[in-house]
C-alpha atoms as a PDB file:
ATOM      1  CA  UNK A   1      -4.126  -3.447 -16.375  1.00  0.00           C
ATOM      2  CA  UNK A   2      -4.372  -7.064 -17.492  1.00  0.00           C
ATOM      3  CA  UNK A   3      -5.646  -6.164 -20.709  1.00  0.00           C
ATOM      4  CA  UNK A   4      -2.631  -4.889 -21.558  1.00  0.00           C
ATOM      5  CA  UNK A   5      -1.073  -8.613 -21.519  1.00  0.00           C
ATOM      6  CA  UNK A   6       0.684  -9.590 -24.654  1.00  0.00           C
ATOM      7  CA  UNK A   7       1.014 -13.112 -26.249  1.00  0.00           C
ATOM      8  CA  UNK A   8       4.076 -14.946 -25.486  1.00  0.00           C
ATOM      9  CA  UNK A   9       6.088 -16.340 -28.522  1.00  0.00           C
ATOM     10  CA  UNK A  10       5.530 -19.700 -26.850  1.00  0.00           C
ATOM     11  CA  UNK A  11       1.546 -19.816 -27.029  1.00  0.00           C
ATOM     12  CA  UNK A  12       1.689 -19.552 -30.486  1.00  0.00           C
ATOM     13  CA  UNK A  13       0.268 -22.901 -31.209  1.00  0.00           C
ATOM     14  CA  UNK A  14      -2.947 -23.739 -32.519  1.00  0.00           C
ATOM     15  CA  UNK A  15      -5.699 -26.098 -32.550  1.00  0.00           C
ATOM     16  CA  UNK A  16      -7.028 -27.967 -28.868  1.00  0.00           C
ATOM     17  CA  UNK A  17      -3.526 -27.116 -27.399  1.00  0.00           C
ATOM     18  CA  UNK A  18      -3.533 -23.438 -27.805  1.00  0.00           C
ATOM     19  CA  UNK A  19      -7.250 -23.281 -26.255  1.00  0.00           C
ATOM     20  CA  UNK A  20      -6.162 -25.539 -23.363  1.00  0.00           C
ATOM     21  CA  UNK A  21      -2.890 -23.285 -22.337  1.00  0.00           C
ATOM     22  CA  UNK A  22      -5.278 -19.940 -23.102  1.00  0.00           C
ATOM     23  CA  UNK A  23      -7.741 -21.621 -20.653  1.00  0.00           C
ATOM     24  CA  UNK A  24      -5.154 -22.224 -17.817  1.00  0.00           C
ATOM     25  CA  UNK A  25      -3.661 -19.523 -17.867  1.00  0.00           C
ATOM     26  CA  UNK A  26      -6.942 -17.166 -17.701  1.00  0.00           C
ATOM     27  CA  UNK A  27      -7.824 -19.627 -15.444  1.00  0.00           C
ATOM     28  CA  UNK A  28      -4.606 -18.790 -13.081  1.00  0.00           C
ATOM     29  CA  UNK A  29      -4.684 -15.294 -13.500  1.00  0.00           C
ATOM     30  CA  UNK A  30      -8.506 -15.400 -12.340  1.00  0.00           C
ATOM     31  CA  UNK A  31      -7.704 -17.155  -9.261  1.00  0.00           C
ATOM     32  CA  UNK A  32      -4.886 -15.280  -8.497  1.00  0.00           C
ATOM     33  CA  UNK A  33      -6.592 -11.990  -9.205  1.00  0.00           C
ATOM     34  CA  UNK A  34      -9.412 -13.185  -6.764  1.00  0.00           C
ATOM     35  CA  UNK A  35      -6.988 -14.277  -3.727  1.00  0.00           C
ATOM     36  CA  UNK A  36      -5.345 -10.573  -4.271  1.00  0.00           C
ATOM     37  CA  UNK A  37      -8.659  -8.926  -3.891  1.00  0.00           C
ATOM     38  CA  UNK A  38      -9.023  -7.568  -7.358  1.00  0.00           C
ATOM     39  CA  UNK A  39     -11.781  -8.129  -9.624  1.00  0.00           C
ATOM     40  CA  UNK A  40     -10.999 -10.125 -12.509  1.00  0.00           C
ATOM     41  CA  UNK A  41     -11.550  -8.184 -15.924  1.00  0.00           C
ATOM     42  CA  UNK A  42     -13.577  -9.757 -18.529  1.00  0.00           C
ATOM     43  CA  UNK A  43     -10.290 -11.009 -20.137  1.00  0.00           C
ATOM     44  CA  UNK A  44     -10.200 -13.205 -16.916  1.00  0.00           C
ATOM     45  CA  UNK A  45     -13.301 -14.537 -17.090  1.00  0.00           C
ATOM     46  CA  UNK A  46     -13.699 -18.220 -17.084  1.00  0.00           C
ATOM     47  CA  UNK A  47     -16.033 -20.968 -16.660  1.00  0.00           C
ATOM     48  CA  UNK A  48     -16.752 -21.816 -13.138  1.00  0.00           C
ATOM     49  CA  UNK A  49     -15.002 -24.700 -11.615  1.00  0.00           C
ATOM     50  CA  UNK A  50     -14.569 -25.697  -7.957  1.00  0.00           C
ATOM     51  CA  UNK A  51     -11.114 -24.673  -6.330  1.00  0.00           C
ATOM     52  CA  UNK A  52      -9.227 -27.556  -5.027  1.00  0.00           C
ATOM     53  CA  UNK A  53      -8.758 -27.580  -0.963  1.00  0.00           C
ATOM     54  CA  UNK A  54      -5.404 -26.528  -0.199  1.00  0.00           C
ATOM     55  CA  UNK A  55      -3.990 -26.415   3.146  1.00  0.00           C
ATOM     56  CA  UNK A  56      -0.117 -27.109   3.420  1.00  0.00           C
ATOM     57  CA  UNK A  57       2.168 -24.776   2.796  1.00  0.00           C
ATOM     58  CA  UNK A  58       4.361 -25.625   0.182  1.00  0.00           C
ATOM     59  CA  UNK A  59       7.815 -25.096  -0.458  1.00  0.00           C
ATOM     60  CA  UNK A  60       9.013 -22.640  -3.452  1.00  0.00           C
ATOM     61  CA  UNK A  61      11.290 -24.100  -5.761  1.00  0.00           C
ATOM     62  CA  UNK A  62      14.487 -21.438  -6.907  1.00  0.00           C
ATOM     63  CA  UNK A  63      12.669 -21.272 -10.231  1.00  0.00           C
ATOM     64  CA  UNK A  64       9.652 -19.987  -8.919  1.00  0.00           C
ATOM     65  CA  UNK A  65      11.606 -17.720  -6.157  1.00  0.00           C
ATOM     66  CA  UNK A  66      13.806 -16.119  -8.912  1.00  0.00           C
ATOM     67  CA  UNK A  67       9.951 -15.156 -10.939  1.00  0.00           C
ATOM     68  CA  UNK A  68       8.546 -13.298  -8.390  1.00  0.00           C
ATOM     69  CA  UNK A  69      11.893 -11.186  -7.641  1.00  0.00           C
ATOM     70  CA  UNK A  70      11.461 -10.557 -11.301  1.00  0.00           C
ATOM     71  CA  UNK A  71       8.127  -9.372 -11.049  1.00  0.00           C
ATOM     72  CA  UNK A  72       8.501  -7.372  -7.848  1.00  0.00           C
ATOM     73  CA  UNK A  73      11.467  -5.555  -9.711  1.00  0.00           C
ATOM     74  CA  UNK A  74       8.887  -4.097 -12.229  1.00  0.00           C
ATOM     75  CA  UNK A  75       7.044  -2.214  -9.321  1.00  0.00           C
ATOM     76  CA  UNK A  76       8.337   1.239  -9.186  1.00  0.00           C
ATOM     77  CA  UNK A  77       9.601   3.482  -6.102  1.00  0.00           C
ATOM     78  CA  UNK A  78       6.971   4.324  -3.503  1.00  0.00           C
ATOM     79  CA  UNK A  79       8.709   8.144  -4.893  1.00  0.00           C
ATOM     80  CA  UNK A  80       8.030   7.364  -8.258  1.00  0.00           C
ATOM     81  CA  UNK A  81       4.475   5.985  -7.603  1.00  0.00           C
ATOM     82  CA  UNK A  82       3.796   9.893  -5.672  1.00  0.00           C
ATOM     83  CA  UNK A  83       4.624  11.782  -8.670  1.00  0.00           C
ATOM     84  CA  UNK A  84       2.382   9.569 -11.329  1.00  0.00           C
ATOM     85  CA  UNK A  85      -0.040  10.694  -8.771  1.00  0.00           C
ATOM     86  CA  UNK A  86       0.763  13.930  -8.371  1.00  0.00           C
ATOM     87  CA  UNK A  87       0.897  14.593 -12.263  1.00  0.00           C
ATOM     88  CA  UNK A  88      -2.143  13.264 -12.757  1.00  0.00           C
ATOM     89  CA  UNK A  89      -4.078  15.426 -10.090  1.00  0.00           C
ATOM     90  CA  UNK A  90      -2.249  18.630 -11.960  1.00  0.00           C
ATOM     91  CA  UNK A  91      -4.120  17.250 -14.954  1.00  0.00           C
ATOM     92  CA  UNK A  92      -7.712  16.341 -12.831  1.00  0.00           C
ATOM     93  CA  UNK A  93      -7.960  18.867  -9.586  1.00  0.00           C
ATOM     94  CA  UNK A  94      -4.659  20.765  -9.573  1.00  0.00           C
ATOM     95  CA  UNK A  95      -6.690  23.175  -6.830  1.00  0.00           C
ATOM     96  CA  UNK A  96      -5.532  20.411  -4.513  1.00  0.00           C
ATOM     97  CA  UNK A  97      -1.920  21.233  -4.925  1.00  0.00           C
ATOM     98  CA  UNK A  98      -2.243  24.927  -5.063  1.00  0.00           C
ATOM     99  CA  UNK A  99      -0.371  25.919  -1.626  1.00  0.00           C
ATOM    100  CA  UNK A 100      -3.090  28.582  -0.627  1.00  0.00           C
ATOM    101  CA  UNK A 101      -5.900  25.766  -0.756  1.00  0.00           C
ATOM    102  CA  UNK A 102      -3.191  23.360   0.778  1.00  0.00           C
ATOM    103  CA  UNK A 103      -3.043  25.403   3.668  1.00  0.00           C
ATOM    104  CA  UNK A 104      -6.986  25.971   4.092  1.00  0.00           C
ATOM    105  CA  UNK A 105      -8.076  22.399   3.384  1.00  0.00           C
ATOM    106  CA  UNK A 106      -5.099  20.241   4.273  1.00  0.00           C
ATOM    107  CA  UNK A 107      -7.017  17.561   5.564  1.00  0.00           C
ATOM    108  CA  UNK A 108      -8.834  17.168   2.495  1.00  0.00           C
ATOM    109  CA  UNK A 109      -5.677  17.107   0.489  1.00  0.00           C
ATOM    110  CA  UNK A 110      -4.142  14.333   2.299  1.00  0.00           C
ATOM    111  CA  UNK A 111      -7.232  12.608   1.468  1.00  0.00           C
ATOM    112  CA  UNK A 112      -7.203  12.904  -1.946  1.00  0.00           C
ATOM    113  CA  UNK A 113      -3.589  12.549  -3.234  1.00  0.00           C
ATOM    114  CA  UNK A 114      -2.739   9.100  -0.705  1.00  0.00           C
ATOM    115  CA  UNK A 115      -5.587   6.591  -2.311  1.00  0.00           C
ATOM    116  CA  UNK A 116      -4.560   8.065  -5.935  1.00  0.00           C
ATOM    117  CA  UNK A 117      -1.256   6.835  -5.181  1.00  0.00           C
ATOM    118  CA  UNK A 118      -2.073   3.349  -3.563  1.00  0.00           C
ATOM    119  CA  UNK A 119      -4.089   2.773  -6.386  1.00  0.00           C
ATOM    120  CA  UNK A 120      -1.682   3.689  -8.937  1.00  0.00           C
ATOM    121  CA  UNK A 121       0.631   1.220  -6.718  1.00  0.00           C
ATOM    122  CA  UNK A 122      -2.286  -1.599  -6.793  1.00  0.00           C
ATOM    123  CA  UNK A 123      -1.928  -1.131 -10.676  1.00  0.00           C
ATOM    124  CA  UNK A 124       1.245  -1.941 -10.665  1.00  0.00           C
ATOM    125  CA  UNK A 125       0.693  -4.600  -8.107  1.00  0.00           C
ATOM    126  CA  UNK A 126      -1.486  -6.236 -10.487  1.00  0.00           C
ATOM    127  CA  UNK A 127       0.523  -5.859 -13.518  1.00  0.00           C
ATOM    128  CA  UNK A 128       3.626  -7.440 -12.088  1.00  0.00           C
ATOM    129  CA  UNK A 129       1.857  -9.807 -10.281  1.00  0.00           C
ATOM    130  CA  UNK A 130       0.343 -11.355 -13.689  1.00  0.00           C
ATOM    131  CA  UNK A 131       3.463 -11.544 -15.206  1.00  0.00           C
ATOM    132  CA  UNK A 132       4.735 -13.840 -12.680  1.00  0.00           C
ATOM    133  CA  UNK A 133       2.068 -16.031 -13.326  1.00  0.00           C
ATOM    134  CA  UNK A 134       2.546 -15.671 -17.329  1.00  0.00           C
ATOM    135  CA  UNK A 135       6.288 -16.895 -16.920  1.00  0.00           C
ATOM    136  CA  UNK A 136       5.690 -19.693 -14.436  1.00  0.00           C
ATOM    137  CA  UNK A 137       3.373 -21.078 -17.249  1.00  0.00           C
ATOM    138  CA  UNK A 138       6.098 -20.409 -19.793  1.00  0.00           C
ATOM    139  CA  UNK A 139       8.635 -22.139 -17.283  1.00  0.00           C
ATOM    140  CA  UNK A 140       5.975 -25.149 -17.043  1.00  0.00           C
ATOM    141  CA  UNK A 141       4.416 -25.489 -20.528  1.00  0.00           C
ATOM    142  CA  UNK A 142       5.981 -28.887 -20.802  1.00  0.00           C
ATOM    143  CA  UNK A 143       4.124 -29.963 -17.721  1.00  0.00           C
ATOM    144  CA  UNK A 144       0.834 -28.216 -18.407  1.00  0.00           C
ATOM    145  CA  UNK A 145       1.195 -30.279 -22.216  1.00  0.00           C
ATOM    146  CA  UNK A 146       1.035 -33.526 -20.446  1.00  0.00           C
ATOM    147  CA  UNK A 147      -1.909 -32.590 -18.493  1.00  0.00           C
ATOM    148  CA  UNK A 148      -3.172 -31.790 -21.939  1.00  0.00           C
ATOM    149  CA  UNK A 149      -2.451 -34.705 -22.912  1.00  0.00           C
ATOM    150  CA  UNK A 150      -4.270 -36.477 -20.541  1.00  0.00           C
ATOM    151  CA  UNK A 151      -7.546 -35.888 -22.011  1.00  0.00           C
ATOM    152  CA  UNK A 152      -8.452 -34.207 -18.302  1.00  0.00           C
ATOM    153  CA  UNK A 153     -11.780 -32.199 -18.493  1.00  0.00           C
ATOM    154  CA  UNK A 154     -11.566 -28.281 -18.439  1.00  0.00           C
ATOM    155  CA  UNK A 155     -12.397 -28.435 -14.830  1.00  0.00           C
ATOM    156  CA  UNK A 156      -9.990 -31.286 -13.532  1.00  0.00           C
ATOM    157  CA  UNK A 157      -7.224 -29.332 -16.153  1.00  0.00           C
ATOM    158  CA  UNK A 158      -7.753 -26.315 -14.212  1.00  0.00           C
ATOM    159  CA  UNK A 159      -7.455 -27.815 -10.684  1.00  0.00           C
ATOM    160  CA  UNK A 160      -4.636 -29.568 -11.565  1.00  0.00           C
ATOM    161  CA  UNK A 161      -2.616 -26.193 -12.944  1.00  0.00           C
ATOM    162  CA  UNK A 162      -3.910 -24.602  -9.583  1.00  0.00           C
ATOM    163  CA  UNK A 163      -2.353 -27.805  -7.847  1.00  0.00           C
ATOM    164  CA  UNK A 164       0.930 -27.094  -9.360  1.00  0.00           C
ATOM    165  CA  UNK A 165       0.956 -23.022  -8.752  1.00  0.00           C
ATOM    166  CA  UNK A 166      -0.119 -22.606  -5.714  1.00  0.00           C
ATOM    167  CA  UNK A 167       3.164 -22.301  -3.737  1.00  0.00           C
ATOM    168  CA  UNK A 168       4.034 -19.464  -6.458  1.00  0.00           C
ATOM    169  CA  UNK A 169      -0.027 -17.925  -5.846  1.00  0.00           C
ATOM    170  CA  UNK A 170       0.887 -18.602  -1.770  1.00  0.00           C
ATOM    171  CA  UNK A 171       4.221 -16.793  -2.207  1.00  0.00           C
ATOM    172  CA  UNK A 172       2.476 -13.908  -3.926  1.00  0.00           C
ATOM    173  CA  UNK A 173      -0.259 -13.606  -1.821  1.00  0.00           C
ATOM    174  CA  UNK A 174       2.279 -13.592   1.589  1.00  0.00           C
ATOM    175  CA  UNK A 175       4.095 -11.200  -0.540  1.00  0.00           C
ATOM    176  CA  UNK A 176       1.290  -8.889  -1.178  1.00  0.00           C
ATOM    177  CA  UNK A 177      -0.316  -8.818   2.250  1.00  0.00           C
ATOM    178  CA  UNK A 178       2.943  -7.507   3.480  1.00  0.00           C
ATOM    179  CA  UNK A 179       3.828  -4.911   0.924  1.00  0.00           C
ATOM    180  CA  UNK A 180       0.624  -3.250   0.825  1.00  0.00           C
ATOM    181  CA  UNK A 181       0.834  -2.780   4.695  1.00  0.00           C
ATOM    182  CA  UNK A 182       3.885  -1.451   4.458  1.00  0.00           C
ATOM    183  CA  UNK A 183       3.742   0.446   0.963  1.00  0.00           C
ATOM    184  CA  UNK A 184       0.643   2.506   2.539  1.00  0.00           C
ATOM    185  CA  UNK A 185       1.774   3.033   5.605  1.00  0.00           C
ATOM    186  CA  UNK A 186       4.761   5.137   3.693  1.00  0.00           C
ATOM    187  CA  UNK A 187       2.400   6.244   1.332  1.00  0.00           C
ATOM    188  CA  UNK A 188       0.793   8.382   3.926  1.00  0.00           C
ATOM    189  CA  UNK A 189       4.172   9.589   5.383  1.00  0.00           C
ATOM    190  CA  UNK A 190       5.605  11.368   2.014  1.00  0.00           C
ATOM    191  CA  UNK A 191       2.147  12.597   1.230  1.00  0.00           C
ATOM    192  CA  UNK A 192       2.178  14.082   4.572  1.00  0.00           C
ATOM    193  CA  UNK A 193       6.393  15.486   3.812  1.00  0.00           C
ATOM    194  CA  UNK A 194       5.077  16.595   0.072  1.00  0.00           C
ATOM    195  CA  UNK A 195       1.811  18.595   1.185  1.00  0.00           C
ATOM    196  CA  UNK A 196       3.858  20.418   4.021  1.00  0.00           C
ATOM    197  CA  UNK A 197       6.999  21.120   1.540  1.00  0.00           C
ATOM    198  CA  UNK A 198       4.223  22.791  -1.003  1.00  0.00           C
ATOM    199  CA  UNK A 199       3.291  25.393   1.664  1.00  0.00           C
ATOM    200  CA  UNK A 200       6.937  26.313   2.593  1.00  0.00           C
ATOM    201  CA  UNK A 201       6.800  24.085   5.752  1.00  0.00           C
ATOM    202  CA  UNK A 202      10.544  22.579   6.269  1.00  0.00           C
ATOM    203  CA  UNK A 203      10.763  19.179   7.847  1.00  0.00           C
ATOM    204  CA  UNK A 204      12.807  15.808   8.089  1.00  0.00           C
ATOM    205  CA  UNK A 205      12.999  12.453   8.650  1.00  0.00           C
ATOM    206  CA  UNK A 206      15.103  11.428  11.658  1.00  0.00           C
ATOM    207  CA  UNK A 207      18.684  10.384   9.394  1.00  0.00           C
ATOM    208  CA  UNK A 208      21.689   8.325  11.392  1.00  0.00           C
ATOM    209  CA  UNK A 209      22.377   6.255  13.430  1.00  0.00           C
ATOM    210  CA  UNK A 210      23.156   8.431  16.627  1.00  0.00           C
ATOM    211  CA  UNK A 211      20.351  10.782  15.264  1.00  0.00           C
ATOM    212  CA  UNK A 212      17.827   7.702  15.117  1.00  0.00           C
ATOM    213  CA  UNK A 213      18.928   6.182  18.455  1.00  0.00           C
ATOM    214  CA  UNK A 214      17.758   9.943  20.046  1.00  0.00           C
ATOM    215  CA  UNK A 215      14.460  10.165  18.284  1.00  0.00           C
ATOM    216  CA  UNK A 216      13.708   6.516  17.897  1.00  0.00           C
ATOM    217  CA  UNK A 217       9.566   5.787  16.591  1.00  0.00           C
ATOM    218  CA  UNK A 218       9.416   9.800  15.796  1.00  0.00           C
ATOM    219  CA  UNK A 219       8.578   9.814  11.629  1.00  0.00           C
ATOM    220  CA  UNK A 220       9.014  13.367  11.523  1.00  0.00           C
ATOM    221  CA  UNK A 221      10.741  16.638  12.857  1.00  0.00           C
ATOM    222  CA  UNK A 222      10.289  20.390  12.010  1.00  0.00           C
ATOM    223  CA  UNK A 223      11.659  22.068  11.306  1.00  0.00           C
ATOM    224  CA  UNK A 224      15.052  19.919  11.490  1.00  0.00           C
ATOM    225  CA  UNK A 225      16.639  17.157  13.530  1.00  0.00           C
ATOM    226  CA  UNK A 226      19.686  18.942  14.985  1.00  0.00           C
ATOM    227  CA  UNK A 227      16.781  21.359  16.394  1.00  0.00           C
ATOM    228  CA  UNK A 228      14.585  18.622  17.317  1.00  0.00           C
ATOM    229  CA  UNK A 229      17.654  17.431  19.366  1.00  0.00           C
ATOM    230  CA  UNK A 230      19.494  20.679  20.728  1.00  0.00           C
ATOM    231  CA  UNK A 231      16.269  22.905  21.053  1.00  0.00           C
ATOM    232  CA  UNK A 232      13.364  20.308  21.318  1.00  0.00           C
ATOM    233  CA  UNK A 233      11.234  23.094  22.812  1.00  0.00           C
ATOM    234  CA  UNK A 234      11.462  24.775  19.083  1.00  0.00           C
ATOM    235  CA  UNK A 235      10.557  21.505  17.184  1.00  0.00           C
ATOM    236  CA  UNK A 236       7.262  19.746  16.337  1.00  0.00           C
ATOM    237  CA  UNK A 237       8.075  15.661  17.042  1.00  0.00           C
ATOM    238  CA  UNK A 238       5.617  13.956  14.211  1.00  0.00           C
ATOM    239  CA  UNK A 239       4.137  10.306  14.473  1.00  0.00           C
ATOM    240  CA  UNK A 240       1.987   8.801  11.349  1.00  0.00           C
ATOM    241  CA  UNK A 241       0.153   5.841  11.921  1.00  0.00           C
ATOM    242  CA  UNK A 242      -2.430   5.670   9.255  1.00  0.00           C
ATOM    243  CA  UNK A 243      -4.767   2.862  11.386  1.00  0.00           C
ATOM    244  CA  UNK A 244      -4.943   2.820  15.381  1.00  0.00           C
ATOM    245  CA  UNK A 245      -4.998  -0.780  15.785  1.00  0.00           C
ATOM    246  CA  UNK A 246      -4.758  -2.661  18.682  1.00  0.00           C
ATOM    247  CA  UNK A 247      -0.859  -2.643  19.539  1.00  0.00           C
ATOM    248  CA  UNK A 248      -0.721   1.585  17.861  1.00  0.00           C
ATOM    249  CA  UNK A 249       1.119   2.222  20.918  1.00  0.00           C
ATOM    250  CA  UNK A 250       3.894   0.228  20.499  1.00  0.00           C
ATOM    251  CA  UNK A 251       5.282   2.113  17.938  1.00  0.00           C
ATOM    252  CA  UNK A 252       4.706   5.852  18.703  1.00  0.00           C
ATOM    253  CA  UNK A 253       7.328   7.778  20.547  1.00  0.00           C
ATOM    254  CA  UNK A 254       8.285   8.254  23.952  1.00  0.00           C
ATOM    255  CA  UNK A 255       7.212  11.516  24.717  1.00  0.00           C
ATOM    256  CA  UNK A 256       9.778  13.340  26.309  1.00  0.00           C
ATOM    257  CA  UNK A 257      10.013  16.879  28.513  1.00  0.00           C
ATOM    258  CA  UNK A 258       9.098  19.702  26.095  1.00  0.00           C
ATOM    259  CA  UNK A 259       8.705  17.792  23.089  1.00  0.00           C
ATOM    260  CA  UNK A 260       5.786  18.378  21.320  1.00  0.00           C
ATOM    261  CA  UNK A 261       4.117  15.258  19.410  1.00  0.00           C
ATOM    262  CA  UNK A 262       1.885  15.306  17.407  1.00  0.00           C
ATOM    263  CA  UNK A 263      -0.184  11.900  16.105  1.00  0.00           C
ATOM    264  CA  UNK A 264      -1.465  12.762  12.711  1.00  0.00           C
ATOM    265  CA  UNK A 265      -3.361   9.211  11.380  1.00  0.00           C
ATOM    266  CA  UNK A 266      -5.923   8.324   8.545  1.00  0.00           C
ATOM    267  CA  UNK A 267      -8.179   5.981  10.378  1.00  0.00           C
ATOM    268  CA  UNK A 268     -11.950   5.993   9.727  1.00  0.00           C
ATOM    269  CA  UNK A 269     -12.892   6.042  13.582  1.00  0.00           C
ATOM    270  CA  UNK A 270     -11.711   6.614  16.993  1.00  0.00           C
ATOM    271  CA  UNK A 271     -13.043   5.455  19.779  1.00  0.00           C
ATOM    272  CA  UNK A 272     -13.635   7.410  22.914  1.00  0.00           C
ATOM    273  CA  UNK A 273     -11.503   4.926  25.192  1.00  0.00           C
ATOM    274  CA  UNK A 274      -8.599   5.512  22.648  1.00  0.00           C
ATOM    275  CA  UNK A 275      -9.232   9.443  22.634  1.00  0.00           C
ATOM    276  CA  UNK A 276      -8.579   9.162  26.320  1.00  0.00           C
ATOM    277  CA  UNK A 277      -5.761   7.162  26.059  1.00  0.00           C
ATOM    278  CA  UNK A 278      -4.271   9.877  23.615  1.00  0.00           C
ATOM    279  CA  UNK A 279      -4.405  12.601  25.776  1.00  0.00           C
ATOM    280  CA  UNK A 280      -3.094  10.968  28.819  1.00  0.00           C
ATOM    281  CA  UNK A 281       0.144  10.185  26.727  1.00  0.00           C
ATOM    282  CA  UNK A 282       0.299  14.069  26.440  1.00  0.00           C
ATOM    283  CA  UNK A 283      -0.218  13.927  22.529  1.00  0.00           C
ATOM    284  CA  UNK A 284      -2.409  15.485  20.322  1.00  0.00           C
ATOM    285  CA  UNK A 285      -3.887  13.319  17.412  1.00  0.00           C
ATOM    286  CA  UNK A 286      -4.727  14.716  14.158  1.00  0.00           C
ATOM    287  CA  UNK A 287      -8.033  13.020  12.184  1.00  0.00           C
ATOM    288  CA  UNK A 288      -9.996  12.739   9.148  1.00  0.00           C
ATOM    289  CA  UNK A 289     -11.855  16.376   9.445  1.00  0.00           C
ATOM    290  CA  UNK A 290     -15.504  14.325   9.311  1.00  0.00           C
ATOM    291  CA  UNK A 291     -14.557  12.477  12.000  1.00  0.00           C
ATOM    292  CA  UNK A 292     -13.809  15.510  14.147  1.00  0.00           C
ATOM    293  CA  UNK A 293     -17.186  16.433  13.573  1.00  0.00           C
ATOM    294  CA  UNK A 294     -18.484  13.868  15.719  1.00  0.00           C
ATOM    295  CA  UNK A 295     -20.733  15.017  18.865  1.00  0.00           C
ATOM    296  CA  UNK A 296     -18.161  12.905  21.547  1.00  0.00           C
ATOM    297  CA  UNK A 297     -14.692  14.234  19.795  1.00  0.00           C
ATOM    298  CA  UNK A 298     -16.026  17.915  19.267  1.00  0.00           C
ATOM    299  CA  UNK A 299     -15.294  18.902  22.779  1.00  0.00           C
ATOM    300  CA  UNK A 300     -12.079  17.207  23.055  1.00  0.00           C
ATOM    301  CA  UNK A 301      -9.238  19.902  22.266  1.00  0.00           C
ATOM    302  CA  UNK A 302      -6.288  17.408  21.821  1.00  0.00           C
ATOM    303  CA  UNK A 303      -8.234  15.858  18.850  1.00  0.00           C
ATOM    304  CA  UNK A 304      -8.058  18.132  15.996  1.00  0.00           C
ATOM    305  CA  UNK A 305      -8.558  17.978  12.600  1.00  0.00           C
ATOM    306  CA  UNK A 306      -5.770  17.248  10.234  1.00  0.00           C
ATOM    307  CA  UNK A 307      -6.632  20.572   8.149  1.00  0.00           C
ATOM    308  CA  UNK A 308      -5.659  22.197  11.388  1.00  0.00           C
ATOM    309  CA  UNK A 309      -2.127  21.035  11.275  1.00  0.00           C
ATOM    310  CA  UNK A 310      -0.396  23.919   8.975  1.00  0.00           C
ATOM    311  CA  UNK A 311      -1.922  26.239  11.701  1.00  0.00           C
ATOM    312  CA  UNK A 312      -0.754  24.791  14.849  1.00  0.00           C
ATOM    313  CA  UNK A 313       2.981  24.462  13.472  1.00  0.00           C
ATOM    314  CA  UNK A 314       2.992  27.951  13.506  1.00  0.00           C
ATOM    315  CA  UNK A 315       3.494  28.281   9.573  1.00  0.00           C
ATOM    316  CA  UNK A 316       0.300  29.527   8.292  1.00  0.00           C
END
């Protein structure tokens, strides 16, 4: 994705002045890049230099507030981000959206279509991300000239740009952390609402405020939420929580008389202690099939694979 960077207008200088504003901003977009967790391309690549310490946080001017709502307006819809994914796997495996093989390999499915779509989101993360650090080096070209000026070294150029971006890098970084928590969190839910609407499953997510208040922390209902709250005993209640970290239970429902909840989550492992803890909330947890496999879950009913959840809602 940062290949597909264009010159701006204002770069078009030449001579030592050019070079020096090519080398900070590769130079930004490396580190920036790096303190995202993506690999630089080669188009990043730079020579090395020693990152200045920074430890206060600093505040963002309005200038530099109003360039990353601009680049956080060019990523798209969590929605929109599903169906690029979902074209392209009609294009690579379509068998993975074919309801018959939906039904029989579920599990599988979910695993397949939710990291296309975080990385087509990451993509996007990256692209936008970029551009905010393009524009805050068009915004500051006068200031970056000066430094050029200077007669600074590549190196003490470079730590000096870094100097002057880093409450914009800090703000992105604080930006990103949260968003990509969030962002796959939901990207797991409407994976989970596509795959089940593809095998003629009907479901919804709890709408209203009086509606909300009833079936607070429930993600989920089938097949609807006026049965989920007049009939509960003829509803499925479902939970996602893609990791089971420490505080998981704070945010899964209460489990009430004759509701039946079901904790569907994505997490590479679960631990025998948190197994237990499962089952004595009266839930049954749905895993990653391998993990199922394992010799201390096999014999544990209430921990079922997630390819077994179009057959225990009664649909299949």
């Amino acid at each position: 994705m940062a290949n597909d960077y264009k010159q701006p207008v204002a770069f078009e200088e030449r001579g030592e002045t050019f070079v020096n504003l090519n080398l900070v901003r590769n130079s930004l977009r490396k580190f920036v890049l790096e303190r995202l967790n993506f690999d630089p391309s080669e188009a990043e690549k730079v020579p090395e230099y020693e990152i200045p310490k920074l430890f206060r946080k600093e505040k963002l001017s309005l200038q530099d507030e109003k360039i990353i709502y601009q680049a956080k307006q060019k990523i798209p819809s969590l929605q929109k981000i599903l169906n690029e994914a979902i074209e392209t796997t009609k294009k690579t495996t379509p068998k993975i959206l074919a309801p018959s093989y939906i039904k029989a390999h579920f599990g599988e499915c979910v695993t397949a279509l939710e990291p296309r779509a975080y990385k087509i989101y990451l993509d996007y993360e990256e692209k936008a991300f970029l551009s905010a650090i393009d524009s805050w080096i068009l915004q500051n070209q006068s200031t970056i000239n000066s430094l050029i000026e200077k007669g600074l070294s590549p190196s003490d150029l470079v730590k000096e740009a870094i100097k002057l971006s880093y409450p914009l890098v800090q703000k992105l970084e604080f930006e990103s952390g949260q968003t990509r928590k969030a962002r796959v969190g939901r990207t797991f839910e409407l994976v989970i609402e596509y795959l089940l609407g593809r095998i003629g499953i009907p479901c919804q997510k709890p709408r209203g405020k009086q509606h909300r208040k009833i079936l607070k922390r429930v993600d989920l209902v089938i097949p609807d939420q006026i049965t989920a709250i007049e009939r509960p005993d003829k509803a499925y209640f479902l939970s996602y929580k893609r990791t089971l970290r420490e505080r998981w239970k704070q945010t899964i429902p209460e489990r009430k008389p004759s509701w039946r909840v079901f904790l569907l989550t994505q997490d590479e492992e679960l631990t025998e202690d948190k197994a237990k803890e499962i089952d004595e909330l009266g839930m049954i947890v749905y895993v990653r099939d391998e993990l199922k496999n394992k010799d201390y879950l096999a014999q544990k009913p209430w921990v079922r694979r997630l390819s077994d959840l179009p057959k225990d809602l009664s649909f299949s």
